[in-house]
C-alpha atoms as a PDB file:
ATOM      1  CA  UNK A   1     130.953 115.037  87.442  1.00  0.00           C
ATOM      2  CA  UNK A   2     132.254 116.071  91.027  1.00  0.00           C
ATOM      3  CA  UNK A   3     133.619 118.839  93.000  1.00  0.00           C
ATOM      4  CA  UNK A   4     135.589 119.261  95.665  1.00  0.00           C
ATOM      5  CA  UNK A   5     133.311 118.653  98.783  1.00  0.00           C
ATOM      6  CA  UNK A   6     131.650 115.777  97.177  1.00  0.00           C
ATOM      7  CA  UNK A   7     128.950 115.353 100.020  1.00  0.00           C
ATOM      8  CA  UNK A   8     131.021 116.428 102.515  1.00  0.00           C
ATOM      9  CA  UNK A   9     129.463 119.775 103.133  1.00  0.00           C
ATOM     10  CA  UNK A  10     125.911 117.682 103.836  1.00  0.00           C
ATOM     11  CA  UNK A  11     124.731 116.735 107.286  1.00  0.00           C
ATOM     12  CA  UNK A  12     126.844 114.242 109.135  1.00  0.00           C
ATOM     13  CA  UNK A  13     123.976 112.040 109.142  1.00  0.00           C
ATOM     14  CA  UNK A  14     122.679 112.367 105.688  1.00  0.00           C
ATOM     15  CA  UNK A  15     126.189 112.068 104.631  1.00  0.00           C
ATOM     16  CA  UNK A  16     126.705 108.344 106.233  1.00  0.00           C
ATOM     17  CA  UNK A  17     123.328 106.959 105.117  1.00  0.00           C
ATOM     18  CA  UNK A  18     124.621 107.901 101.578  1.00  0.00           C
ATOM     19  CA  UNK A  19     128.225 106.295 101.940  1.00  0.00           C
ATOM     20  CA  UNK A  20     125.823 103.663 103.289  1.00  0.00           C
ATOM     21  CA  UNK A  21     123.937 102.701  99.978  1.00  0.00           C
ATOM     22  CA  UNK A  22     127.058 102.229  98.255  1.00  0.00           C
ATOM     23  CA  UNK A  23     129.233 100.409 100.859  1.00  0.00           C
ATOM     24  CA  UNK A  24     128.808  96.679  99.511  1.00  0.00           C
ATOM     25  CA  UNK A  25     130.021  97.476  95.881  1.00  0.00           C
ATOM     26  CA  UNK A  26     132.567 100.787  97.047  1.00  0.00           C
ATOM     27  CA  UNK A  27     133.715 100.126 100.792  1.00  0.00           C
ATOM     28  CA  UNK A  28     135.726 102.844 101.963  1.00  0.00           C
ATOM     29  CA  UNK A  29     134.300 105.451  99.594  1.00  0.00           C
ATOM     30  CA  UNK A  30     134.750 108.613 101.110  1.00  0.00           C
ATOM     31  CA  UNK A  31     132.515 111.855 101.404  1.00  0.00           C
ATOM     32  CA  UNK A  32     134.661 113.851  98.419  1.00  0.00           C
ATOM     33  CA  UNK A  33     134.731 111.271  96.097  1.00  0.00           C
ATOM     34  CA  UNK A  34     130.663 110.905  95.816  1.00  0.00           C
ATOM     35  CA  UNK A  35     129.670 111.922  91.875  1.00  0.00           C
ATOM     36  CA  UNK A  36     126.383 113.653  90.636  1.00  0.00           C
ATOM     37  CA  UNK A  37     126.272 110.949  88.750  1.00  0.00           C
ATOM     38  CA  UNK A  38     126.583 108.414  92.258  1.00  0.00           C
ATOM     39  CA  UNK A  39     123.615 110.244  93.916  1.00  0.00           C
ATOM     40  CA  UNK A  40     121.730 109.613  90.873  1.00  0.00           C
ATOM     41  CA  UNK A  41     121.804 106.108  91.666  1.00  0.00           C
ATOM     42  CA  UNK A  42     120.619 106.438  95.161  1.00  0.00           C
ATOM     43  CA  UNK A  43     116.880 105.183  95.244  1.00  0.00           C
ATOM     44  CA  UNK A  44     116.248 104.334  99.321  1.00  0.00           C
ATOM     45  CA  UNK A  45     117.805 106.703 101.999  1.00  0.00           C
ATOM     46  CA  UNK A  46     117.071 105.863 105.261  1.00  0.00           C
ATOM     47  CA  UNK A  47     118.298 108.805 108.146  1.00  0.00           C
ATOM     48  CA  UNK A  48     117.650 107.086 111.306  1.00  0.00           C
ATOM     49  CA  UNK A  49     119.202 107.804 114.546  1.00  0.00           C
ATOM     50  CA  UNK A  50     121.427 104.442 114.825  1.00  0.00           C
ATOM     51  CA  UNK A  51     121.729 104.526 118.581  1.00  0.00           C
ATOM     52  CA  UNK A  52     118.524 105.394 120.110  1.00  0.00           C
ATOM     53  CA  UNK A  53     118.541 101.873 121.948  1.00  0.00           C
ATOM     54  CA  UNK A  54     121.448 103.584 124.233  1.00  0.00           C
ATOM     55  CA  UNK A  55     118.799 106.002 125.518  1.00  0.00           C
ATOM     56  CA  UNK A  56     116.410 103.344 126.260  1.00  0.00           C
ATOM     57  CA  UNK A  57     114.194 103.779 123.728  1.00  0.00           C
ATOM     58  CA  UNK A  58     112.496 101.527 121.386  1.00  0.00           C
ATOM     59  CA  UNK A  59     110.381 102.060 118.245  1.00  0.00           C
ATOM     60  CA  UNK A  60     107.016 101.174 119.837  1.00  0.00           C
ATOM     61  CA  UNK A  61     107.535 102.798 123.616  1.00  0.00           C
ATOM     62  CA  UNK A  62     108.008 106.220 125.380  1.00  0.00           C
ATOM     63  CA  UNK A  63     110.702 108.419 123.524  1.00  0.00           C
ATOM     64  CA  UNK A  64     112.214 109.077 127.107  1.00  0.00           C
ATOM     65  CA  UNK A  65     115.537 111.506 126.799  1.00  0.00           C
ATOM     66  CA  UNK A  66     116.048 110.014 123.161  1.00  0.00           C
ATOM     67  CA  UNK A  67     116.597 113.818 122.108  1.00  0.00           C
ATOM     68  CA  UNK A  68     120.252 114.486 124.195  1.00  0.00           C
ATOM     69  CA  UNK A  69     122.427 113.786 121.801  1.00  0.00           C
ATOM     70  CA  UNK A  70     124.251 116.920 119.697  1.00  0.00           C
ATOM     71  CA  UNK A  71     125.317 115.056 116.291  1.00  0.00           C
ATOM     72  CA  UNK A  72     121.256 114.523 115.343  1.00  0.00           C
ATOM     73  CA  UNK A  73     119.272 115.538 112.495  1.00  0.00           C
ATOM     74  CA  UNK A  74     117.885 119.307 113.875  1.00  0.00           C
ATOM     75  CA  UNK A  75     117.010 120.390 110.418  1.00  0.00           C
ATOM     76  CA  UNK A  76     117.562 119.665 106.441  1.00  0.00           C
ATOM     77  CA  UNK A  77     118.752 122.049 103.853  1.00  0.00           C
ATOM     78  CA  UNK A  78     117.805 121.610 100.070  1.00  0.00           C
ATOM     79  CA  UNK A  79     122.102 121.083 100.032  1.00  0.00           C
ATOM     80  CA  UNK A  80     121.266 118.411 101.992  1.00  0.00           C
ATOM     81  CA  UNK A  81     119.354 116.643  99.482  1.00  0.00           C
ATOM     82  CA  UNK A  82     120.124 117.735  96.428  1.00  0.00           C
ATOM     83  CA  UNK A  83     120.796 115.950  92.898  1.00  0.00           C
ATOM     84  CA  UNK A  84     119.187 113.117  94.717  1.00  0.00           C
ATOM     85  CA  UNK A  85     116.831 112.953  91.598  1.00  0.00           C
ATOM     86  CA  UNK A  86     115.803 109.504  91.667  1.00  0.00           C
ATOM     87  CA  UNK A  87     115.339 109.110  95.314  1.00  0.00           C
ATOM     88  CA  UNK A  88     111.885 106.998  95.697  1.00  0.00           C
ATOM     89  CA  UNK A  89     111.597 106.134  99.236  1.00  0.00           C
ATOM     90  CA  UNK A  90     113.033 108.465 102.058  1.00  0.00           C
ATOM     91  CA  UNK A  91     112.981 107.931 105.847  1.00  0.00           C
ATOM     92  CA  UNK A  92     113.702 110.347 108.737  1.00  0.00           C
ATOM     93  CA  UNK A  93     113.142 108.622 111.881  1.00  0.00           C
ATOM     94  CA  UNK A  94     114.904 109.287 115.662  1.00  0.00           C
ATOM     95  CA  UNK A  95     116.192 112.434 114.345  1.00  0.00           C
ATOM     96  CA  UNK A  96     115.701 115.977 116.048  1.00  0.00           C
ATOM     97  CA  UNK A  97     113.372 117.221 113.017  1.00  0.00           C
ATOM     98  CA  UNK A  98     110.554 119.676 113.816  1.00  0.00           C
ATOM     99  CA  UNK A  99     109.982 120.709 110.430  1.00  0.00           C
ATOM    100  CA  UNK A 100     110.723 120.217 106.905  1.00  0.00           C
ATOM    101  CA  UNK A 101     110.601 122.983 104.668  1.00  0.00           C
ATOM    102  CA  UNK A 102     109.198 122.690 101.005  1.00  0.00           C
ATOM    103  CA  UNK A 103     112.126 124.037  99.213  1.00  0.00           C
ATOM    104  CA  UNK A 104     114.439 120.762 100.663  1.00  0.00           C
ATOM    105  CA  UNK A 105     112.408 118.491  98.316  1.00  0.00           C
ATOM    106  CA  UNK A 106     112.599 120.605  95.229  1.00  0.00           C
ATOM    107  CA  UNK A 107     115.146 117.987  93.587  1.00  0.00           C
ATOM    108  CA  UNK A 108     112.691 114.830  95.017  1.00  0.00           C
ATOM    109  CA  UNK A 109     109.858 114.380  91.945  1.00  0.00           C
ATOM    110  CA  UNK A 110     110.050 111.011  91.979  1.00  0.00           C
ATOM    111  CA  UNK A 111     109.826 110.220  95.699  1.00  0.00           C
ATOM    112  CA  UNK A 112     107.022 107.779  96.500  1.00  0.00           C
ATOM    113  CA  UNK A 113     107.691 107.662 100.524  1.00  0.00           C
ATOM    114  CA  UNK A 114     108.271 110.021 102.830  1.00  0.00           C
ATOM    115  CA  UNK A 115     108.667 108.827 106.826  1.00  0.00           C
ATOM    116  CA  UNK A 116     109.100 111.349 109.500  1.00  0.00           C
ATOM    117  CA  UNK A 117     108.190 109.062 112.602  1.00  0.00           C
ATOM    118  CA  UNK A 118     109.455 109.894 115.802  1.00  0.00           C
ATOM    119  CA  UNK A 119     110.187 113.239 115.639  1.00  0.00           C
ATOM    120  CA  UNK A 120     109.480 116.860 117.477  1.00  0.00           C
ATOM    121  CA  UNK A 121     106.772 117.820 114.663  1.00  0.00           C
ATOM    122  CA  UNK A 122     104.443 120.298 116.830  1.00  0.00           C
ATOM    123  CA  UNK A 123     102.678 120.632 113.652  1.00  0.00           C
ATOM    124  CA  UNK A 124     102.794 120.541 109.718  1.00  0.00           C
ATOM    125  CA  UNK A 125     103.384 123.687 107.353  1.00  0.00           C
ATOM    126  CA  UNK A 126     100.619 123.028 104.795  1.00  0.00           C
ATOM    127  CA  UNK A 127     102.751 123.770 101.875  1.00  0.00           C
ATOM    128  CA  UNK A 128     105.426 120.854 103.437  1.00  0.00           C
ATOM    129  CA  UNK A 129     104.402 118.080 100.409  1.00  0.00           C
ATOM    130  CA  UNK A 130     103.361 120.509  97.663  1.00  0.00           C
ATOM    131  CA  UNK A 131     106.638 119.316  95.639  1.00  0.00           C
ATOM    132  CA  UNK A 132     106.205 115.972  95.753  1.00  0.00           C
ATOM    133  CA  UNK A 133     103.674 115.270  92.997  1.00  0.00           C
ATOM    134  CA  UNK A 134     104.584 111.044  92.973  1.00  0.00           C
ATOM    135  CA  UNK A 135     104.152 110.656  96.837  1.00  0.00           C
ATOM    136  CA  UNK A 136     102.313 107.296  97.648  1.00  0.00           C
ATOM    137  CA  UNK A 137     102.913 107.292 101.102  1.00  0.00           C
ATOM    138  CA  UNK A 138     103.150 109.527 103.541  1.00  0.00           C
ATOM    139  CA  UNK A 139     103.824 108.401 107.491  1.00  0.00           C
ATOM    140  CA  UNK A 140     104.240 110.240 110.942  1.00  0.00           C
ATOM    141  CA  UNK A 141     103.582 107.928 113.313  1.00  0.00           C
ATOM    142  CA  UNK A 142     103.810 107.732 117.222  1.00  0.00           C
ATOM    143  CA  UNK A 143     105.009 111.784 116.952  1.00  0.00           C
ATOM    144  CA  UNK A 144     104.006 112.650 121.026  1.00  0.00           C
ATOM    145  CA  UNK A 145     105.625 116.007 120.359  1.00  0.00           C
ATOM    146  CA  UNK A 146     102.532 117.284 117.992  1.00  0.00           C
ATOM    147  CA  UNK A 147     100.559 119.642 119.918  1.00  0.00           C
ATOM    148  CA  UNK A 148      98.530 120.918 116.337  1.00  0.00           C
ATOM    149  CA  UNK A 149      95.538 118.902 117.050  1.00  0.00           C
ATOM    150  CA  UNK A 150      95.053 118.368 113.477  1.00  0.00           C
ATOM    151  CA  UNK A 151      97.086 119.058 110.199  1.00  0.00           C
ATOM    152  CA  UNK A 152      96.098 121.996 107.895  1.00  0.00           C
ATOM    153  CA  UNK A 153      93.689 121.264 105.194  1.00  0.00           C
ATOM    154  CA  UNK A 154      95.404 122.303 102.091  1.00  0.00           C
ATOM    155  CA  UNK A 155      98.581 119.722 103.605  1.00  0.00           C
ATOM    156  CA  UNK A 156      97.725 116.760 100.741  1.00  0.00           C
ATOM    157  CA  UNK A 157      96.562 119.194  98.057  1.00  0.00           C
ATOM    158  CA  UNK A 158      98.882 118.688  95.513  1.00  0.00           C
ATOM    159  CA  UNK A 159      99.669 114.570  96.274  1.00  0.00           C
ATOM    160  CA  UNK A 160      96.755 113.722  93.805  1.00  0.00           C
ATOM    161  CA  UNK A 161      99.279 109.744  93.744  1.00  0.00           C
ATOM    162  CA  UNK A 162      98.907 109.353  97.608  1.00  0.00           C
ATOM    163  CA  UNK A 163      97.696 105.455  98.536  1.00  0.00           C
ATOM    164  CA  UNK A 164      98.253 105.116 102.164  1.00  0.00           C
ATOM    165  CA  UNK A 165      98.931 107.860 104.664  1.00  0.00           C
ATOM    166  CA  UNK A 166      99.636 107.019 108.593  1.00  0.00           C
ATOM    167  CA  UNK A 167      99.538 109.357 110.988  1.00  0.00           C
ATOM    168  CA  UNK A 168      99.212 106.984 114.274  1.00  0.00           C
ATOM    169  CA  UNK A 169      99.406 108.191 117.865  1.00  0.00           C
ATOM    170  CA  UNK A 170      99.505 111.772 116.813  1.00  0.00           C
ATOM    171  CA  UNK A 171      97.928 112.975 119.702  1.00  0.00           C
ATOM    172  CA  UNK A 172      95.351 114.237 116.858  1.00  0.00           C
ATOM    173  CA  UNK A 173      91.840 115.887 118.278  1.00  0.00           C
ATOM    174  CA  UNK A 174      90.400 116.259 114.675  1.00  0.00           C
ATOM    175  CA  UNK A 175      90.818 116.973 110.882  1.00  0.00           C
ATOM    176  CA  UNK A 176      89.282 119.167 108.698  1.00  0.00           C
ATOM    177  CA  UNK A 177      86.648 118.036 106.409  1.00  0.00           C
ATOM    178  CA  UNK A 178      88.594 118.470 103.060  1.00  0.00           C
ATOM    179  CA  UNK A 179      91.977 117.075 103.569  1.00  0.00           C
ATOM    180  CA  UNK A 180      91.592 114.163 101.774  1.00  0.00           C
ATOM    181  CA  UNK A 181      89.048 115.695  98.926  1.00  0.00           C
ATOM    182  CA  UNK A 182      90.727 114.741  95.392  1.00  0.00           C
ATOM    183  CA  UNK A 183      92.888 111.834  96.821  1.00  0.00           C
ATOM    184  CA  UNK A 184      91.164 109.446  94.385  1.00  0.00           C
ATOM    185  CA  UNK A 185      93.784 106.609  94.876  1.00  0.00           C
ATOM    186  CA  UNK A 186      94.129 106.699  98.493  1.00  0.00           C
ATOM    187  CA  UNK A 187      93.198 103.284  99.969  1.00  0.00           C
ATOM    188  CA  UNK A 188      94.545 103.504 103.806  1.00  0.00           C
ATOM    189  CA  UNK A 189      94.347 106.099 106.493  1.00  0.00           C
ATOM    190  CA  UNK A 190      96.128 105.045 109.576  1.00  0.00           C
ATOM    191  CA  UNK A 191      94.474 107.724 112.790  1.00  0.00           C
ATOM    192  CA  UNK A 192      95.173 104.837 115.252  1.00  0.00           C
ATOM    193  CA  UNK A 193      95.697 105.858 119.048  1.00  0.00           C
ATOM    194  CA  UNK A 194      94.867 109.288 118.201  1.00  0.00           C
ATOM    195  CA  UNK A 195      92.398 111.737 120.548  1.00  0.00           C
ATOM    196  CA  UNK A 196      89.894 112.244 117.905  1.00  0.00           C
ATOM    197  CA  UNK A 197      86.347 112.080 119.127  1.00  0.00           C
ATOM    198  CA  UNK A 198      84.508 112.477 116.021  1.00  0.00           C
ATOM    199  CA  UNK A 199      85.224 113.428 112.261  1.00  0.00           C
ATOM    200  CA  UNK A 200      83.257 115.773 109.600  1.00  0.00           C
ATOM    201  CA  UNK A 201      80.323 114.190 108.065  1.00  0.00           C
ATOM    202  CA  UNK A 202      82.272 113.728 104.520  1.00  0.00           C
ATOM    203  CA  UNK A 203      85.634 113.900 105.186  1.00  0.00           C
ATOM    204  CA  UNK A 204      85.892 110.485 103.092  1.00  0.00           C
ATOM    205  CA  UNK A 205      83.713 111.661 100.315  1.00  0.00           C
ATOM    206  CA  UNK A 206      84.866 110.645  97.141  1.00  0.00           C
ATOM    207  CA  UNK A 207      87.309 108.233  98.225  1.00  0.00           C
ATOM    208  CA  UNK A 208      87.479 104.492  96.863  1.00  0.00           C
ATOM    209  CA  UNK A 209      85.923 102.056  98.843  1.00  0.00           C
END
């Protein structure tokens, strides 16, 4: 089953890390000739900004002028990602992202990994992960554009799957006492390089050892 736009009507960058997934078995496959039935086969997407070494920027330093360039990722639209139904590990990294509405993973049930490092995040809408009920791992590292201090405490409330979640060197200050309550499987928490002085009393209560 196709139509006539295929994926063409998706963002340029989405688009390409697609075509990308399929390019050793279909090279030269073009944007209107991707199926509902290809984008069922699609498993890993990774949307990184390809070029960010041009602006002198590298995945573990200062994100110095990395932001210029026009053609990135500024926002997603559930178009975007849709009838990408088996999609288990996703990865949004270098873009120009400062938020990700709930409504662009509607079609994403089975994603275990979400990555959003590198972004302009200021903060997190709590409802941002509510429809991804198999998420195992959840990062947002090295995100100097967070101002929040914290993320809200409802943000993990329906990721009862979630084993590792990394939020490093995001210029955090604190978290509230319940955002991990109910995570019963979650064995990592990454707050590395963060400004966060202390923590609630029980904020791991209930978590395995």
């Amino acid at each position: 089953v196709t139509n006539n736009e295929g994926i063409c009507n998706r963002h340029p960058m989405i688009q390409k890390s697609i075509l990308k997934t399929f390019q050793e078995e279909r090279k030269g496959l073009r944007c209107d000739q991707v199926t509902d039935e290809d984008l069922l086969e699609v498993e890993d997407l990774d949307v990184v900004y390809d070029d960010y070494k041009f602006f002198g920027i590298h995945k573990h330093g200062p994100m110095i002028g990395q932001f210029k360039d026009p053609s990135r990722l500024t926002t997603v639209r559930y178009e975007d990602l849709k009838g990408l139904k088996n999609l288990t590990n996703l990865g949004f990294q270098f873009t120009n992202l400062s938020s990700l509405p709930r409504e662009v993973f509607k079609d994403l049930k089975k994603l275990k990994t979400l990555d959003v490092s590198h972004n302009l995040f200021t903060k997190f809408e709590k409802d941002m992960l509510w429809d991804l009920p198999s998420l195992e791992h959840f990062e947002s590292d090295t995100s100097e554009y967070f101002t929040a201090g914290s993320i809200p405490e409802e943000f993990f409330r329906y990721n009862r799957n979630m084993v590792a979640i990394d939020l490093d060197e995001c210029q955090l200050t604190t978290l509230p006492e319940s955002v991990f309550q109910g995570l019963s499987r979650l064995k990592t928490i990454d707050l590395g390089k963060n400004q966060i002085k202390s923590l609630p009393v029980n904020i791991f209560a209930g978590l395995p050892v």
